[in-house]
Protein backbone atom coordinates (compact mmCIF):
# COMPACT_ATOMS: atom_id res chain seq x y z
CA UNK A 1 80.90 -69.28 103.05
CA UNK A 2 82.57 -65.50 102.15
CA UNK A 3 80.67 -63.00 103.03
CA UNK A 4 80.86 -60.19 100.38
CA UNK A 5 82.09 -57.31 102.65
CA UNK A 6 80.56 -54.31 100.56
CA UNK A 7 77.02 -56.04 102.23
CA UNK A 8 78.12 -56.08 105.70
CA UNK A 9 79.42 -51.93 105.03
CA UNK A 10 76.30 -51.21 103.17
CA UNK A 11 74.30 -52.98 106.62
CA UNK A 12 76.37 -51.17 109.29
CA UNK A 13 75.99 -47.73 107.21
CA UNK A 14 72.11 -48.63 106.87
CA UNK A 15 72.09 -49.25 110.36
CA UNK A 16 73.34 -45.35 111.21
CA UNK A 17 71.34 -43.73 108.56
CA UNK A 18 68.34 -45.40 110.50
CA UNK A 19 69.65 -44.39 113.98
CA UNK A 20 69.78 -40.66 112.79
CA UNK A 21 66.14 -40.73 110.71
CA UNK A 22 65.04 -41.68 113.86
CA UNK A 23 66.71 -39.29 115.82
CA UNK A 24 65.39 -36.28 113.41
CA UNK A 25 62.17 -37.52 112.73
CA UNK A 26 61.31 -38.35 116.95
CA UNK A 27 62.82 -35.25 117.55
CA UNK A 28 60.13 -33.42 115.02
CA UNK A 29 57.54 -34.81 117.61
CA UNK A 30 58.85 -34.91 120.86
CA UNK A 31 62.26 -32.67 120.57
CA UNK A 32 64.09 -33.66 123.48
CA UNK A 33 65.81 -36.25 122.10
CA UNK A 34 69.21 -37.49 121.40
CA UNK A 35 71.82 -40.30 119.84
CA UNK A 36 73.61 -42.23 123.13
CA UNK A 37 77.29 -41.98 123.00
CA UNK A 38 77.89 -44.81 125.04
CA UNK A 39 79.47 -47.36 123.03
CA UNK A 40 78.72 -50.10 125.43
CA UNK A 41 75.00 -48.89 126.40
CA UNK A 42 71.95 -51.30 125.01
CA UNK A 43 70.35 -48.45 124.19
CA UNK A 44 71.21 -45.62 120.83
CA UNK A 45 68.75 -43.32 121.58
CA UNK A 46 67.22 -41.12 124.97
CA UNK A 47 64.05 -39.76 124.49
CA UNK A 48 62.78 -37.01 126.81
CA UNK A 49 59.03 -36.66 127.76
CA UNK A 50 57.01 -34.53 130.40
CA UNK A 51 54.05 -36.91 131.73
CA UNK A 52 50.93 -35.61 131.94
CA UNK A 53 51.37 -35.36 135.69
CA UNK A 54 54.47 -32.71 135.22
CA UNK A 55 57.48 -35.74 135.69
CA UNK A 56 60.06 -35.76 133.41
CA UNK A 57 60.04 -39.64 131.54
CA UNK A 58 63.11 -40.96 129.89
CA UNK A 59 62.65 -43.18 127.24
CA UNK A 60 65.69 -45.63 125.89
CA UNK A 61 65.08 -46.82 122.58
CA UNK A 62 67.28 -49.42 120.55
CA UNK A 63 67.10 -48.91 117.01
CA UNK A 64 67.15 -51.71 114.56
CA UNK A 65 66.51 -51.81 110.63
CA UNK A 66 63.24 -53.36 109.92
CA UNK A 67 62.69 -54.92 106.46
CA UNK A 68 60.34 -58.01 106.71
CA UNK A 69 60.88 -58.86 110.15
CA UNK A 70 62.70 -57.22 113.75
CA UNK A 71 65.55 -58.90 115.78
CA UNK A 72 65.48 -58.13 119.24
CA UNK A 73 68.92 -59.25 119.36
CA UNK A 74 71.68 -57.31 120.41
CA UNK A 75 75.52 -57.40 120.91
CA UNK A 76 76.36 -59.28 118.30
CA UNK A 77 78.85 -57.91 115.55
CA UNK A 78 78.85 -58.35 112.03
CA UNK A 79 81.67 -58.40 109.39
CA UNK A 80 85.00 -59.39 109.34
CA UNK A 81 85.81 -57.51 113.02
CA UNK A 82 83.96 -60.18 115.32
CA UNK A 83 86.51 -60.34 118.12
CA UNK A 84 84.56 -58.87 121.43
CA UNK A 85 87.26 -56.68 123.73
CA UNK A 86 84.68 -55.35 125.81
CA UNK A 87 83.44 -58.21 127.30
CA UNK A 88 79.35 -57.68 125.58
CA UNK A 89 77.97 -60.69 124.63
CA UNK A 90 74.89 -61.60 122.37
CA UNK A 91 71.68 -60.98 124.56
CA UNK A 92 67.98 -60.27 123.93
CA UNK A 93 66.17 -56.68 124.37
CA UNK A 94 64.82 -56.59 127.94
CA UNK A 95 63.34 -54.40 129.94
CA UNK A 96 66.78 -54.20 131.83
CA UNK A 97 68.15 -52.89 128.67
CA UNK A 98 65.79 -50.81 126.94
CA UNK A 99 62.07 -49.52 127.14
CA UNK A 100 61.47 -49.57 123.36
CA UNK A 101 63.27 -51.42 120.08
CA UNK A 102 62.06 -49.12 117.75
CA UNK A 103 62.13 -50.67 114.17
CA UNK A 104 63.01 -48.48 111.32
CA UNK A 105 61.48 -49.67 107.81
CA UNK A 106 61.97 -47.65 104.44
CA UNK A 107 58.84 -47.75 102.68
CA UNK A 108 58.47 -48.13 99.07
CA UNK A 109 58.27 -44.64 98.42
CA UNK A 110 61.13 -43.42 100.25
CA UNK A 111 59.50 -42.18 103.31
CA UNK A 112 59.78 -44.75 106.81
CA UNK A 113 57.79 -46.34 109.04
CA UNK A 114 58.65 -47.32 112.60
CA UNK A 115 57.56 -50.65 114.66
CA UNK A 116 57.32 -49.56 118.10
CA UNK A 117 57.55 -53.06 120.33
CA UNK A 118 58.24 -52.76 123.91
CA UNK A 119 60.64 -54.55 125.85
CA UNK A 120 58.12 -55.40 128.25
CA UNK A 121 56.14 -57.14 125.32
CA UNK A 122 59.29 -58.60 123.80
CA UNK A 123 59.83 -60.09 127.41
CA UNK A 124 56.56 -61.33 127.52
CA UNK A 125 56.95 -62.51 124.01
CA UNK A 126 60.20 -65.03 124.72
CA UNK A 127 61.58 -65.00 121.04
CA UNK A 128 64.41 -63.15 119.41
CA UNK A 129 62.49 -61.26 116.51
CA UNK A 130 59.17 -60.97 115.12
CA UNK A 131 57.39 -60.73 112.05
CA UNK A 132 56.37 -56.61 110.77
CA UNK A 133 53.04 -58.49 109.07
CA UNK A 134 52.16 -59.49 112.60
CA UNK A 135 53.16 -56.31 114.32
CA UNK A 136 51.84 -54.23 111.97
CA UNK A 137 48.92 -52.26 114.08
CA UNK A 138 51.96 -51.13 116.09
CA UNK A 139 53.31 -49.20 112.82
CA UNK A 140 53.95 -45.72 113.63
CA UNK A 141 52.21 -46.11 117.18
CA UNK A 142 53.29 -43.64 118.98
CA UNK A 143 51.17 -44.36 122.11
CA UNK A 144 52.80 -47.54 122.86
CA UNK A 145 56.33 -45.47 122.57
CA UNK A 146 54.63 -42.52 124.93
CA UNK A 147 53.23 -45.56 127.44
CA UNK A 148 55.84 -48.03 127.09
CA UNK A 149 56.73 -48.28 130.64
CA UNK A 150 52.96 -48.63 131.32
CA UNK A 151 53.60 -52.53 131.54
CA UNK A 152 49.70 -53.76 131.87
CA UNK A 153 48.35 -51.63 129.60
CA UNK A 154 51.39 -52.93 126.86
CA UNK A 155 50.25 -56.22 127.25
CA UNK A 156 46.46 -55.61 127.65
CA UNK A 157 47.00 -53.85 124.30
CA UNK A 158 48.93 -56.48 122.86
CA UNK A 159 46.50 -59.00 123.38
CA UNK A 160 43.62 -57.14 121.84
CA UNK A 161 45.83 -56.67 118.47
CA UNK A 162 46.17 -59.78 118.68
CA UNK A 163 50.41 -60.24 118.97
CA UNK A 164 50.27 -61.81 122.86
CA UNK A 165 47.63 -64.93 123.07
């Protein structure tokens, strides 16, 4: 089945507008933070914290669009240029390769929401995307983003909003 290409353009140009709102509107809040230019890092973004304790925390966060549900797939390429020369293969967000996927959802009114779910949870989780209706109390969360390498407490949480059984 042809794909029309002005959709796959208009998805990969949807999917850097998101990567930069993100960028700008994290950086609003937490300032340290910047795009990856890695091309073959699992990550797009490196967020900077200081911990209450004084340590610096670095936070890699994988940004995906978000419309009525959130892959947590990555490596996978879309449109007519599908031949892989670098050897990346289709995998699932891990805690190997990312502490956040942060989902980036244009609301109705033109302003965005982001789904915060941790690799730790998606791990814990064992599917490739969720549903935003059943992640929603983790809409514009930032605690689980500022404690998402705080793995029992994740998944404590998760359980109360009712995501892990």
């Amino acid at each position: 089945m042809p794909r029309d290409p002005e959709r796959g353009k208009d998805a990969a140009v949807t999917g850097f507008a998101n990567e930069h709102i993100a960028v700008g509107l994290l950086m609003k809040r937490y300032q340290n933070v910047s795009l990856v230019d890695l091309p073959l890092s699992a990550y797009d973004i490196i967020i900077v914290r200081t911990g209450d304790d004084g340590a610096e925390q670095i936070i890699r966060a994988q940004v995906k669009t978000a419309r009525n549900n959130l892959s947590f797939i990555g490596g996978e390429r879309g449109g007519v240029d599908r031949q892989y020369k670098s050897g990346v293969k289709k995998y699932r967000q891990s805690v190997q390769t990312a502490d956040v996927v942060i989902g980036v959802h244009e609301n109705e009114d033109g302003s965005y929401s982001f789904y915060f779910i941790l690799t730790c949870l998606i791990d814990a989780l064992h599917q490739d995307s969720i549903s935003l209706r059943k992640v929603v109390r983790l809409k514009d969360n930032f605690e689980m983003l500022e404690r998402c390498t705080d793995r029992e407490w994740v998944l404590s949480q998760a359980r109360q909003l009712g995501i892990l059984s």
